[in-house]
N, C-alpha and C. Protein backbone atom coordinates (compact mmCIF):
# COMPACT_ATOMS: atom_id res chain seq x y z
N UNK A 1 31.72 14.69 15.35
CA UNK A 1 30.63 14.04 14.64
C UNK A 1 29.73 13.27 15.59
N UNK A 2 30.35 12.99 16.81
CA UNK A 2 29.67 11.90 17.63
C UNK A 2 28.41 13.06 17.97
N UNK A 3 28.71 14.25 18.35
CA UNK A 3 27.29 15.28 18.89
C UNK A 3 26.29 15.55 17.75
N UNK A 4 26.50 15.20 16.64
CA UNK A 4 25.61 15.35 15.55
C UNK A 4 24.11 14.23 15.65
N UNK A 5 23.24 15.39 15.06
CA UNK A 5 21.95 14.53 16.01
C UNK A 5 21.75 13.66 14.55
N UNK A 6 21.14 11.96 14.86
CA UNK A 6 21.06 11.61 13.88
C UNK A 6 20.34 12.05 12.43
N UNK A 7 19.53 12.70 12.48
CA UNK A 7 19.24 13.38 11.38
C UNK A 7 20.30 14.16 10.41
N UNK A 8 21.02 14.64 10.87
CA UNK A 8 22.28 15.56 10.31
C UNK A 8 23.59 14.39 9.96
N UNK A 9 23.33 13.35 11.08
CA UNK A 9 24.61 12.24 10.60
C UNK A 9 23.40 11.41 9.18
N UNK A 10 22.45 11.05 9.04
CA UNK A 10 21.85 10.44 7.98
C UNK A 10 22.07 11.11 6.61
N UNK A 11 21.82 12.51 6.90
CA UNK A 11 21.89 13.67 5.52
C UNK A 11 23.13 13.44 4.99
N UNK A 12 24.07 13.69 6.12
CA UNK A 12 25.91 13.15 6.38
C UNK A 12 25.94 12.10 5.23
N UNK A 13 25.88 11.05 5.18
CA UNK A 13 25.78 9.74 5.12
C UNK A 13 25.36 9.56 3.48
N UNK A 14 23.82 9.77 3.15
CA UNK A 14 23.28 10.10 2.09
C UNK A 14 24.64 11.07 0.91
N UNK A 15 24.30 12.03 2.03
CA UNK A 15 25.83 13.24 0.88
C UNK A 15 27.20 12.14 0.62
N UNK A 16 27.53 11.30 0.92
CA UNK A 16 28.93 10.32 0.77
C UNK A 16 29.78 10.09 2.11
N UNK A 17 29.19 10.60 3.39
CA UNK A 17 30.00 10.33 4.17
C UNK A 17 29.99 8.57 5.02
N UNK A 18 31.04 8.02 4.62
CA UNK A 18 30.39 6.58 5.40
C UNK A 18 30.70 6.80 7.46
N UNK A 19 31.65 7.63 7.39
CA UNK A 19 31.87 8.00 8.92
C UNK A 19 30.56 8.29 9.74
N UNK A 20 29.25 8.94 8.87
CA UNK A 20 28.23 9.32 9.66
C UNK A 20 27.39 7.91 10.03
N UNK A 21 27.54 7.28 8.76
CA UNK A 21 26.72 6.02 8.95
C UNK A 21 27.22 5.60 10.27
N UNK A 22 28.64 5.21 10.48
CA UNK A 22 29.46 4.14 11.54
C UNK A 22 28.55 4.61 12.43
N UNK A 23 28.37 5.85 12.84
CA UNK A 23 28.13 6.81 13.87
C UNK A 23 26.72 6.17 14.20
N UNK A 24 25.68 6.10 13.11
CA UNK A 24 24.28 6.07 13.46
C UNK A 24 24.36 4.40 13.97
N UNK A 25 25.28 3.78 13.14
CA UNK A 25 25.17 2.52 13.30
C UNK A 25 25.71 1.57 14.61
N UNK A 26 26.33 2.71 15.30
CA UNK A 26 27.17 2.25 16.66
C UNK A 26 25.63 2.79 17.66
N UNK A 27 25.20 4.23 17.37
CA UNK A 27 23.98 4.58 18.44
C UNK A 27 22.85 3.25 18.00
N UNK A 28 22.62 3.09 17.32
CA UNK A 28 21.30 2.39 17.04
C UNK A 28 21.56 0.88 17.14
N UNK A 29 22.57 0.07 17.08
CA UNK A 29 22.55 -1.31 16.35
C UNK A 29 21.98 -1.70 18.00
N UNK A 30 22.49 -1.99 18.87
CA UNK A 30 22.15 -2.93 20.70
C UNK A 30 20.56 -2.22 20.57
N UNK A 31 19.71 -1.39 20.59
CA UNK A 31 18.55 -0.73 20.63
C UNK A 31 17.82 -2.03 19.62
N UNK A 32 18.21 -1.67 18.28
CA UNK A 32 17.26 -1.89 17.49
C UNK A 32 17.39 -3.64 17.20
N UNK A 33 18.77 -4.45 17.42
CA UNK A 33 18.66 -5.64 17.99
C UNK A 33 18.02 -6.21 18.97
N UNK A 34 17.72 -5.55 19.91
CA UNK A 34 16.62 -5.94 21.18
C UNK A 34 15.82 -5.90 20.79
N UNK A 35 15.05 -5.07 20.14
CA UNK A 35 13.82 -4.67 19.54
C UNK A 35 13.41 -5.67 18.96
N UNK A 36 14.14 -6.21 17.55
CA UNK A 36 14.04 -7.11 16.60
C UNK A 36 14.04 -8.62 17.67
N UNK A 37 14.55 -8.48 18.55
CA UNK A 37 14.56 -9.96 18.91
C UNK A 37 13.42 -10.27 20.15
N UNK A 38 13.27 -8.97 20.82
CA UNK A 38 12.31 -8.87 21.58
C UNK A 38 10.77 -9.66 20.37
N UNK A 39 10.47 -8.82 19.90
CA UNK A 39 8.91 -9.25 18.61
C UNK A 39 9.46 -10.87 18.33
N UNK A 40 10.57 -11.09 17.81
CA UNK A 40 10.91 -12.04 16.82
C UNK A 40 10.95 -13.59 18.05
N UNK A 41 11.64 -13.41 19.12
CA UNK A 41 11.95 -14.66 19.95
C UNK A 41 12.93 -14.98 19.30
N UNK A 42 13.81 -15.05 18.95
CA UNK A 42 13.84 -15.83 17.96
C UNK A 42 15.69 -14.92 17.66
N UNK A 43 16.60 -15.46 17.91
CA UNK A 43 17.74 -14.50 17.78
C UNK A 43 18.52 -14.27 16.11
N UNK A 44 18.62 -15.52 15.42
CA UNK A 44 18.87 -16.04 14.35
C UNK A 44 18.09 -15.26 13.66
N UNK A 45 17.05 -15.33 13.73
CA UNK A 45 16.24 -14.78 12.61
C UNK A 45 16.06 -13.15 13.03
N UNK A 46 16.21 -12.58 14.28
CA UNK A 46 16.43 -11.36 14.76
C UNK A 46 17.81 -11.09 14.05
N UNK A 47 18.49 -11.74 13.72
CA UNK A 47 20.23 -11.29 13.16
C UNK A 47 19.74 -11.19 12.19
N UNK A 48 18.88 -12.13 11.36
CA UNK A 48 18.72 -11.85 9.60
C UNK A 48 17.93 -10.38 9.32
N UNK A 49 17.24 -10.11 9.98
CA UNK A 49 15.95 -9.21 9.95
C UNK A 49 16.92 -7.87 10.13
N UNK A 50 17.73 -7.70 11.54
CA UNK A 50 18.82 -6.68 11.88
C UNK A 50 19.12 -6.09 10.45
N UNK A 51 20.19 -7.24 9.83
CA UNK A 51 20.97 -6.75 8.81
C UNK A 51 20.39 -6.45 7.57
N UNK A 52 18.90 -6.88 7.66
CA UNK A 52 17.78 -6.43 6.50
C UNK A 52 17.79 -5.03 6.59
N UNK A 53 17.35 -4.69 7.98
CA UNK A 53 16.86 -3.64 8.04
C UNK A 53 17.98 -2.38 8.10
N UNK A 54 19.27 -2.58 8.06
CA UNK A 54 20.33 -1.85 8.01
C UNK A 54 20.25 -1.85 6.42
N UNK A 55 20.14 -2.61 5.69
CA UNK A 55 20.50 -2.83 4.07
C UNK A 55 19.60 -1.85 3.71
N UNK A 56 18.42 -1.61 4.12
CA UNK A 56 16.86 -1.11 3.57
C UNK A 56 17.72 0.58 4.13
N UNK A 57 18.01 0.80 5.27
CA UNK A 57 18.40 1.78 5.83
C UNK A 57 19.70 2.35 4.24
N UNK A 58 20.47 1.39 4.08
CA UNK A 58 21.48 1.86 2.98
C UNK A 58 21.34 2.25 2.24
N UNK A 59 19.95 1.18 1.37
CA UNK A 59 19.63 1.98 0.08
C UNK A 59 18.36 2.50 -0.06
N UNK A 60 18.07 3.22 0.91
CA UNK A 60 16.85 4.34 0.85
C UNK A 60 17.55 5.46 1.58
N UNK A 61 18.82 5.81 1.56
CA UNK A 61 20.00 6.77 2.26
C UNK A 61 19.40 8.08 0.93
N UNK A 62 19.84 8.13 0.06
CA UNK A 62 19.10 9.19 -1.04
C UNK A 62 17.73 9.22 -0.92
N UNK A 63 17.12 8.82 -0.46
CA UNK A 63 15.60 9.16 -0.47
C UNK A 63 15.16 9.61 0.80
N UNK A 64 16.35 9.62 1.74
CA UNK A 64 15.89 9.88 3.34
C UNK A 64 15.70 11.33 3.28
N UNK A 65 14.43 11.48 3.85
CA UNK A 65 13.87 13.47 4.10
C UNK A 65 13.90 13.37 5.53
N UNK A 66 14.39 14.27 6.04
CA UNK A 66 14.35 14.53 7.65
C UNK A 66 13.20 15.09 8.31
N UNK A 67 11.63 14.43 7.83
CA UNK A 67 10.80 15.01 8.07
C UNK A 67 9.97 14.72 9.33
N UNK A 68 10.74 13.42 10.15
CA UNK A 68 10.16 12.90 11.37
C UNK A 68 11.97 12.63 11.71
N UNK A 69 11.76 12.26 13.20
CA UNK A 69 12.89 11.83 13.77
C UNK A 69 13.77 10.33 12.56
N UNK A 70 15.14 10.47 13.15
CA UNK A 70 15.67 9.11 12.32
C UNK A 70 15.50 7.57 13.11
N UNK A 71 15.05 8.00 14.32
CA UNK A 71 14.89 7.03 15.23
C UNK A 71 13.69 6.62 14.22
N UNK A 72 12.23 7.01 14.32
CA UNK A 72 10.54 7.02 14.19
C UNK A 72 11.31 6.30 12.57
N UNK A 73 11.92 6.74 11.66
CA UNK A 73 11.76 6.46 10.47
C UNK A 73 12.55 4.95 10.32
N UNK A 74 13.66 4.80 11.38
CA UNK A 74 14.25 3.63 11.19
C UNK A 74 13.74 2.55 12.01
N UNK A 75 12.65 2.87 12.67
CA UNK A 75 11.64 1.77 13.71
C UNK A 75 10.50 1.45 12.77
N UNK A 76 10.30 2.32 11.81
CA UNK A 76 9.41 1.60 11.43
C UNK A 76 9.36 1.22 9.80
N UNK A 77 10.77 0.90 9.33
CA UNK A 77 11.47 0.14 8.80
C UNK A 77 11.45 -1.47 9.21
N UNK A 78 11.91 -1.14 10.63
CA UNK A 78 12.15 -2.51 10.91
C UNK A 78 10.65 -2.83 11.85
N UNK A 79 9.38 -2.42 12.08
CA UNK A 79 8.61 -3.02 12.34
C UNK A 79 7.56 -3.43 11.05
N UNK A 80 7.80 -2.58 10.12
CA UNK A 80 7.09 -3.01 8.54
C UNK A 80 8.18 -4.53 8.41
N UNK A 81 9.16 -4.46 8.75
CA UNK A 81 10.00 -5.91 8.07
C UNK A 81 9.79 -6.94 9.27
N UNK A 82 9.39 -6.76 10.21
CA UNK A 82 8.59 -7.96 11.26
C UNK A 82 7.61 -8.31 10.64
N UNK A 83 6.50 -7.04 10.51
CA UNK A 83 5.03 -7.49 10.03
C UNK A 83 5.55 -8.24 8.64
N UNK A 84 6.16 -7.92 7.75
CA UNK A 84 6.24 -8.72 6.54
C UNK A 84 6.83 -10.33 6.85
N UNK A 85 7.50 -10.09 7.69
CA UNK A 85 8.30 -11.36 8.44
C UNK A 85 7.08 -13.08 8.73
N UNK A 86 5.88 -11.62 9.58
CA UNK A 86 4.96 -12.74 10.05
C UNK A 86 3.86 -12.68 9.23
N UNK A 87 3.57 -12.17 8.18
CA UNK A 87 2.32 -12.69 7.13
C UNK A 87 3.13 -13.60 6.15
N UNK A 88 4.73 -13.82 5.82
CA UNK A 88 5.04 -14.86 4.80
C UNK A 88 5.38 -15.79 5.92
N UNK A 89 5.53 -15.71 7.27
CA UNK A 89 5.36 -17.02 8.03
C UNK A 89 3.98 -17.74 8.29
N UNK A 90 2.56 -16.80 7.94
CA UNK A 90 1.79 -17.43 8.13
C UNK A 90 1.30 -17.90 6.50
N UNK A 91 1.59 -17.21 5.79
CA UNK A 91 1.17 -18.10 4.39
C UNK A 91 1.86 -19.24 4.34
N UNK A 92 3.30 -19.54 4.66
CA UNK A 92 4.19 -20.68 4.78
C UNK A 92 3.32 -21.61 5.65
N UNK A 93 3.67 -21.58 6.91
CA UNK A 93 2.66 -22.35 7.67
C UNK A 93 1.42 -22.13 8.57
N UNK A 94 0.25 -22.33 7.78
CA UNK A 94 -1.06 -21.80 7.84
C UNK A 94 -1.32 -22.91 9.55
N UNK A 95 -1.96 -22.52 10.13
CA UNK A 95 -2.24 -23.33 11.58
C UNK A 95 -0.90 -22.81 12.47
N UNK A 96 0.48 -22.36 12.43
CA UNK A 96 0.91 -22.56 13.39
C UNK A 96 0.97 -21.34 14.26
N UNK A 97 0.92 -21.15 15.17
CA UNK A 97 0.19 -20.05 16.11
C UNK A 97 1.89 -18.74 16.55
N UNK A 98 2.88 -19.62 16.73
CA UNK A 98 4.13 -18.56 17.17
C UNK A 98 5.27 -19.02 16.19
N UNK A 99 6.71 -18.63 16.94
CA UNK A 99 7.75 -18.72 16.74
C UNK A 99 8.15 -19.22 17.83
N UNK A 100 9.48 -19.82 18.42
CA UNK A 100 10.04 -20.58 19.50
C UNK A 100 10.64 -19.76 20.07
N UNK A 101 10.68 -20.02 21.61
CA UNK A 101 11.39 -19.19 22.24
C UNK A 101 12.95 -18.89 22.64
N UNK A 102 13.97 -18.23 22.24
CA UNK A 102 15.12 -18.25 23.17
C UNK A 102 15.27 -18.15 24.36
N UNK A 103 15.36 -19.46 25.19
CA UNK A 103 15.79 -18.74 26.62
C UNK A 103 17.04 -18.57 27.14
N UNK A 104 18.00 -19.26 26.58
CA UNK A 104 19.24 -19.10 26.66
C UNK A 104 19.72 -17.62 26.89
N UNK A 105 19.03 -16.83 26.29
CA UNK A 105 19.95 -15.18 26.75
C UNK A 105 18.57 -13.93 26.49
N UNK A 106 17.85 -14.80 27.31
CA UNK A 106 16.80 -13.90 27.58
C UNK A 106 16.80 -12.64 28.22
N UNK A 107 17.80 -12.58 28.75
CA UNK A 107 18.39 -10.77 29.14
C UNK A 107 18.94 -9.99 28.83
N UNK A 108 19.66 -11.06 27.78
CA UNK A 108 20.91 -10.31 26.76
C UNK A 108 20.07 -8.42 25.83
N UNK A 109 20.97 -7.70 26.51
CA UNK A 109 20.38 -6.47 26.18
C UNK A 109 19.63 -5.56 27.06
N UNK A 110 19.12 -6.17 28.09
CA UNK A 110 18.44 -5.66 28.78
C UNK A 110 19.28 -4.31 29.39
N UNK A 111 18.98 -3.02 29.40
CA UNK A 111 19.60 -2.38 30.25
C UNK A 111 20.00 -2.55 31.54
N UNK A 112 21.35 -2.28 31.56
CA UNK A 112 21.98 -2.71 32.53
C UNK A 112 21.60 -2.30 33.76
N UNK A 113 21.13 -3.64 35.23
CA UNK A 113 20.06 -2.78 36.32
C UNK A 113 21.44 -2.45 37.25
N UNK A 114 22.46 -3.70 37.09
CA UNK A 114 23.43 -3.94 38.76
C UNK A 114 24.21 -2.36 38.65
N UNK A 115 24.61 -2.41 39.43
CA UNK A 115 25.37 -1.30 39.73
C UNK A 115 27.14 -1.30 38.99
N UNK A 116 28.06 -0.40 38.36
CA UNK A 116 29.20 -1.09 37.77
C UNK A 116 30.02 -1.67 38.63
N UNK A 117 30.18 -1.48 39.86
CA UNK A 117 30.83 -2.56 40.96
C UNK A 117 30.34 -3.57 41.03
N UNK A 118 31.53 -4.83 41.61
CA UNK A 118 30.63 -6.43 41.84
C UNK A 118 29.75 -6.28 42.79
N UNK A 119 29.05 -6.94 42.77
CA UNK A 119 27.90 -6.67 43.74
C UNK A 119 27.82 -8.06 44.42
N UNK A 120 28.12 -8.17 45.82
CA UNK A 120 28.02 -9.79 46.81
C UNK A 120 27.02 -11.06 45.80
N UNK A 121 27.07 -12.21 45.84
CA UNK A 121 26.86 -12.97 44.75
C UNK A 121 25.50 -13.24 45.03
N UNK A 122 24.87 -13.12 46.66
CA UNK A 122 23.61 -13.07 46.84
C UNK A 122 22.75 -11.73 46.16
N UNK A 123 23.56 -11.31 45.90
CA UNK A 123 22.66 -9.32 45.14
C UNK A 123 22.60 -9.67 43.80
N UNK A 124 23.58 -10.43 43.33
CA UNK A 124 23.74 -10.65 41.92
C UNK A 124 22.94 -12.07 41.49
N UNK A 125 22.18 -13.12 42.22
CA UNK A 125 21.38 -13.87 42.26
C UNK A 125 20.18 -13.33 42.25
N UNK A 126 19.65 -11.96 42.99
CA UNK A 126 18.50 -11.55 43.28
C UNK A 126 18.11 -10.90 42.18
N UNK A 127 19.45 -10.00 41.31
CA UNK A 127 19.14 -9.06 40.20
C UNK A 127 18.82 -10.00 38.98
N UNK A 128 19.80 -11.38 39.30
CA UNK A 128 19.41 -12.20 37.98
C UNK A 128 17.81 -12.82 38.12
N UNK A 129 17.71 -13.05 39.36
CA UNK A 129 16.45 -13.66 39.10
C UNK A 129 14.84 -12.11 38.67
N UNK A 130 15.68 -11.06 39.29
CA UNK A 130 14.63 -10.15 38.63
C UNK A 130 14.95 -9.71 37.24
N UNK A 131 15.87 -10.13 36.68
CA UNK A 131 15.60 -9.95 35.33
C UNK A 131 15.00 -10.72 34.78
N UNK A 132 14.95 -11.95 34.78
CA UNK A 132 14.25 -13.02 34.51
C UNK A 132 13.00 -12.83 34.38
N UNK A 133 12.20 -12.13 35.59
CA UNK A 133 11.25 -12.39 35.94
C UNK A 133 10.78 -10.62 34.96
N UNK A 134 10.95 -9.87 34.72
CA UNK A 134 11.13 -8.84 34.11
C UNK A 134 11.12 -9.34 32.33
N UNK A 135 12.09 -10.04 32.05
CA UNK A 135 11.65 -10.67 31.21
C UNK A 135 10.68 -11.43 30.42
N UNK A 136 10.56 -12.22 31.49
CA UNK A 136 9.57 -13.11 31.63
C UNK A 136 7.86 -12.49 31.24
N UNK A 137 7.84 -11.15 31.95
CA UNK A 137 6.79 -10.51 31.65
C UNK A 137 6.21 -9.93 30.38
N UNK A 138 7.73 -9.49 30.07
CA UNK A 138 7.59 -8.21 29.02
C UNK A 138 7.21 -9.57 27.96
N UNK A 139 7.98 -10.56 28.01
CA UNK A 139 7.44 -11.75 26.56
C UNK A 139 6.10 -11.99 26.62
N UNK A 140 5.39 -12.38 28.06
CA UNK A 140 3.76 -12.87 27.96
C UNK A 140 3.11 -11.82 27.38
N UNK A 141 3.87 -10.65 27.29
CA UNK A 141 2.55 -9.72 27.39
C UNK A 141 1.97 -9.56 25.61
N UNK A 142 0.65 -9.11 25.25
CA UNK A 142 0.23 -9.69 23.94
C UNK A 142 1.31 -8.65 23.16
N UNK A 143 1.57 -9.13 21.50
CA UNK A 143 2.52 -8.05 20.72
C UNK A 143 2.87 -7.29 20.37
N UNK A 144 1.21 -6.30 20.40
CA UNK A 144 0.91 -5.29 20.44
C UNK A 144 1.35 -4.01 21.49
N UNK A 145 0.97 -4.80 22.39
CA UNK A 145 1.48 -3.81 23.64
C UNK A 145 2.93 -4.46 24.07
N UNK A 146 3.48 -5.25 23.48
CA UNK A 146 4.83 -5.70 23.84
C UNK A 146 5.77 -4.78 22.66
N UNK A 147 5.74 -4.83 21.35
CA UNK A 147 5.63 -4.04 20.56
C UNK A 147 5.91 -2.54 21.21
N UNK A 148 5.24 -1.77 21.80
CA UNK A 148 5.08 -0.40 22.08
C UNK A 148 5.94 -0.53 23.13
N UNK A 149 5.46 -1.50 24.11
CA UNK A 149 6.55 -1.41 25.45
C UNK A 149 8.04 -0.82 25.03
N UNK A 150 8.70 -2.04 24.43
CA UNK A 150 9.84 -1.98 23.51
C UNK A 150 10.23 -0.87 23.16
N UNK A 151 9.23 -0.45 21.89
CA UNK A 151 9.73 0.79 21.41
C UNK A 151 10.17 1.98 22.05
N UNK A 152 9.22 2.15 23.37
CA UNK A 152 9.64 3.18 23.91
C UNK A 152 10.65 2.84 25.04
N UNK A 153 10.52 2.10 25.46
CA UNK A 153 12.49 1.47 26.42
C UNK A 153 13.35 1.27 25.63
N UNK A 154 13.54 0.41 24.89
CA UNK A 154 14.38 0.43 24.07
C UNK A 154 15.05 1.13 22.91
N UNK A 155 13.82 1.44 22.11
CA UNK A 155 13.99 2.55 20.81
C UNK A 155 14.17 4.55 21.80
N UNK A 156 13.45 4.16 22.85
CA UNK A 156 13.21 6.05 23.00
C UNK A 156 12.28 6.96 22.26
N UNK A 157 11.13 5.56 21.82
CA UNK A 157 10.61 6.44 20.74
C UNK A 157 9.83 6.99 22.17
N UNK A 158 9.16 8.49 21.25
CA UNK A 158 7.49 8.90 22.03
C UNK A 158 6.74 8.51 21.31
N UNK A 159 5.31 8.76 22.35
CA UNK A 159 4.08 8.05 22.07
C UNK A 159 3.71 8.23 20.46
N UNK A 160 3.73 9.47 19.77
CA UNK A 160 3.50 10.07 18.36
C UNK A 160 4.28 8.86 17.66
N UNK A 161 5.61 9.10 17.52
CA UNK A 161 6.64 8.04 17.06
C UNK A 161 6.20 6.90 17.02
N UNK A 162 5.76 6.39 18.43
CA UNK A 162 5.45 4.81 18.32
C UNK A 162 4.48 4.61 17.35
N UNK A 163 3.00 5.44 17.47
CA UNK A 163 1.70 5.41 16.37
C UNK A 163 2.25 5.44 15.48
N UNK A 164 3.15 6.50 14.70
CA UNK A 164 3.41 6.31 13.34
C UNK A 164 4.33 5.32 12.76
N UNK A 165 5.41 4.40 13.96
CA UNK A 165 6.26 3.51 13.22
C UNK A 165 5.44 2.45 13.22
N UNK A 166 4.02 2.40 14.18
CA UNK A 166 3.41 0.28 13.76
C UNK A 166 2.41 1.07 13.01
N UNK A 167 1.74 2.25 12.29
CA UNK A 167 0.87 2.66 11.95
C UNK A 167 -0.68 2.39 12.24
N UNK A 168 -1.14 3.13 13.65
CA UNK A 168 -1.89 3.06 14.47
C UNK A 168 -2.11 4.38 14.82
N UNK A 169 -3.19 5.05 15.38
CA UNK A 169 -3.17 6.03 15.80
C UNK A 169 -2.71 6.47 17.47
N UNK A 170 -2.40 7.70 17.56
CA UNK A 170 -1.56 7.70 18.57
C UNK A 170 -2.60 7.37 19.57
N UNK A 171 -4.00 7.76 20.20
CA UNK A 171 -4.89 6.95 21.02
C UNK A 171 -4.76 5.28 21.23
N UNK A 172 -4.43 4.56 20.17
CA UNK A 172 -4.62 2.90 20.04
C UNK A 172 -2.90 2.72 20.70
N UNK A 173 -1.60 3.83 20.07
CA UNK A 173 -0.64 2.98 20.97
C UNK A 173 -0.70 3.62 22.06
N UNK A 174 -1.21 4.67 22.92
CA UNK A 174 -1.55 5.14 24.20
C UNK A 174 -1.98 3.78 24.95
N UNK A 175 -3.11 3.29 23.96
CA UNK A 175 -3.76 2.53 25.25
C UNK A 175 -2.81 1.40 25.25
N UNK A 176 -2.26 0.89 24.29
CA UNK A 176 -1.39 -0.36 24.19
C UNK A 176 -0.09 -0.26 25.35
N UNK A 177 0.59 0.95 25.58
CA UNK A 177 1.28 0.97 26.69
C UNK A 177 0.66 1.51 27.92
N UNK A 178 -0.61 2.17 28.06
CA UNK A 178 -0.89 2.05 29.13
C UNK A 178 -1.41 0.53 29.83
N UNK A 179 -2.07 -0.71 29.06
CA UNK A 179 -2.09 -1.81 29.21
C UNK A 179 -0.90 -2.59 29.42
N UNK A 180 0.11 -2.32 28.49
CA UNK A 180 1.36 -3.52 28.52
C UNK A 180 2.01 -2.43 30.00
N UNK A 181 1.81 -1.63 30.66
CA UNK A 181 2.25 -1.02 32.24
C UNK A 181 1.58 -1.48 32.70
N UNK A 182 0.24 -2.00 33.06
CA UNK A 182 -0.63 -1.78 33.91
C UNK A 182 -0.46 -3.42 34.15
N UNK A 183 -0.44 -4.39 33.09
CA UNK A 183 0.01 -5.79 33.44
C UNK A 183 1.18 -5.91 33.57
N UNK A 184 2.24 -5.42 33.17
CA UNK A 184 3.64 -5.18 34.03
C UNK A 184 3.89 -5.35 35.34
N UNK A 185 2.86 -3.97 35.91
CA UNK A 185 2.83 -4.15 37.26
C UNK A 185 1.78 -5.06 38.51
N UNK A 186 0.89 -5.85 37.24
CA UNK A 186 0.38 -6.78 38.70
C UNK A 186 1.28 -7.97 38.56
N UNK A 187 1.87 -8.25 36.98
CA UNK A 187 2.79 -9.28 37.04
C UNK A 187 3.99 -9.66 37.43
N UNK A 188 4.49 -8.26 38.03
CA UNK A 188 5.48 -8.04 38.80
C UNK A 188 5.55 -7.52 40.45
N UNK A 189 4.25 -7.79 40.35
CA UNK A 189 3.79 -7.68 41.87
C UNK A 189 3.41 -5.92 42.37
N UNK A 190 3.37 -4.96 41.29
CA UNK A 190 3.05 -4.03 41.90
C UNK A 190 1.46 -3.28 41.56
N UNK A 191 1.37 -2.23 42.14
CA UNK A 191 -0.20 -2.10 41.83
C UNK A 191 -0.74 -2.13 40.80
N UNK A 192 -2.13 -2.68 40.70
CA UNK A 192 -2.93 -2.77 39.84
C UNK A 192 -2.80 -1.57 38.41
């Protein structure tokens, strides 16, 4: 069951199998938690949103058509439940501009860069401070193109995928990750 592509484990799932779910829910949950917490800042409320968006995933299981990837259909689940996230945060509080930041485990998730051996504690100082700083970037960058960044490191979506899960056309998230790369790399010191 583990080689079953998620589309076939969702159908799985829908028909009564809960084994397919475990399945989708072991590939997807570290992905689509980064994701959620990446947009959100915010980890707590990235946990509430997570388990929203698994619930929404449960009971729209009979209505799931395999007519786009299960990745594209379950990203943009959970980027419709961000956007809903931040228009009842701005009717709540009208003037306030963000959400707060976690820095406490600002890497937490990040694909893993070190190598699986220990690595001398000066290598492992250098990798922490480039995650940081890797970090550090991917948050300044505006939401839009932080948004897309994401999706496609993290989720695996493609460019098509990404347009149709924030519903944009695929030209507008083209340019959004060719921008959130292009300030990537002067903010990380590489070419323009």
């Amino acid at each position: 069951m583990t080689d079953a592509s998620d589309e076939s484990l969702m159908i799985a799932y829908a028909a009564g199998d809960p084994a397919a779910f475990e399945v989708l829910h072991a590939r997807h949950r570290g992905p689509l938690f980064r994701y959620l917490k990446r947009q959100l800042r915010d980890g707590a409320l990235a946990e509430d949103l997570y388990q929203d968006v698994w619930m929404r995933v449960i009971n729209a299981r009979d209505r799931y058509v395999s007519s786009a990837r299960f990745t594209t259909w379950l990203y943009t689940i959970a980027h419709n439940r961000v956007m809903d996230h931040f228009r009842a945060a701005r009717l709540r509080e009208a003037g306030r501009l963000g959400l707060a930041v976690d820095d406490d485990d600002a890497g937490e998730g990040l694909h893993d860069i070190a190598d699986p051996s220990t690595p001398p504690p000066d290598q492992l100082l250098e990798r922490e401070q480039l995650v940081r700083r890797v970090v550090a970037a991917v948050e300044a960058l505006p939401g839009p193109q932080r948004e897309a960044f994401v999706l496609q490191q993290e989720g695996g979506l493609a460019l098509a995928e990404i347009a149709q899960a924030t519903g944009v056309n695929a030209e507008t998230a083209k340019s959004r990750l060719r921008y959130a790369f292009a300030r990537l790399r002067r903010d990380l010191g590489g070419r323009p």
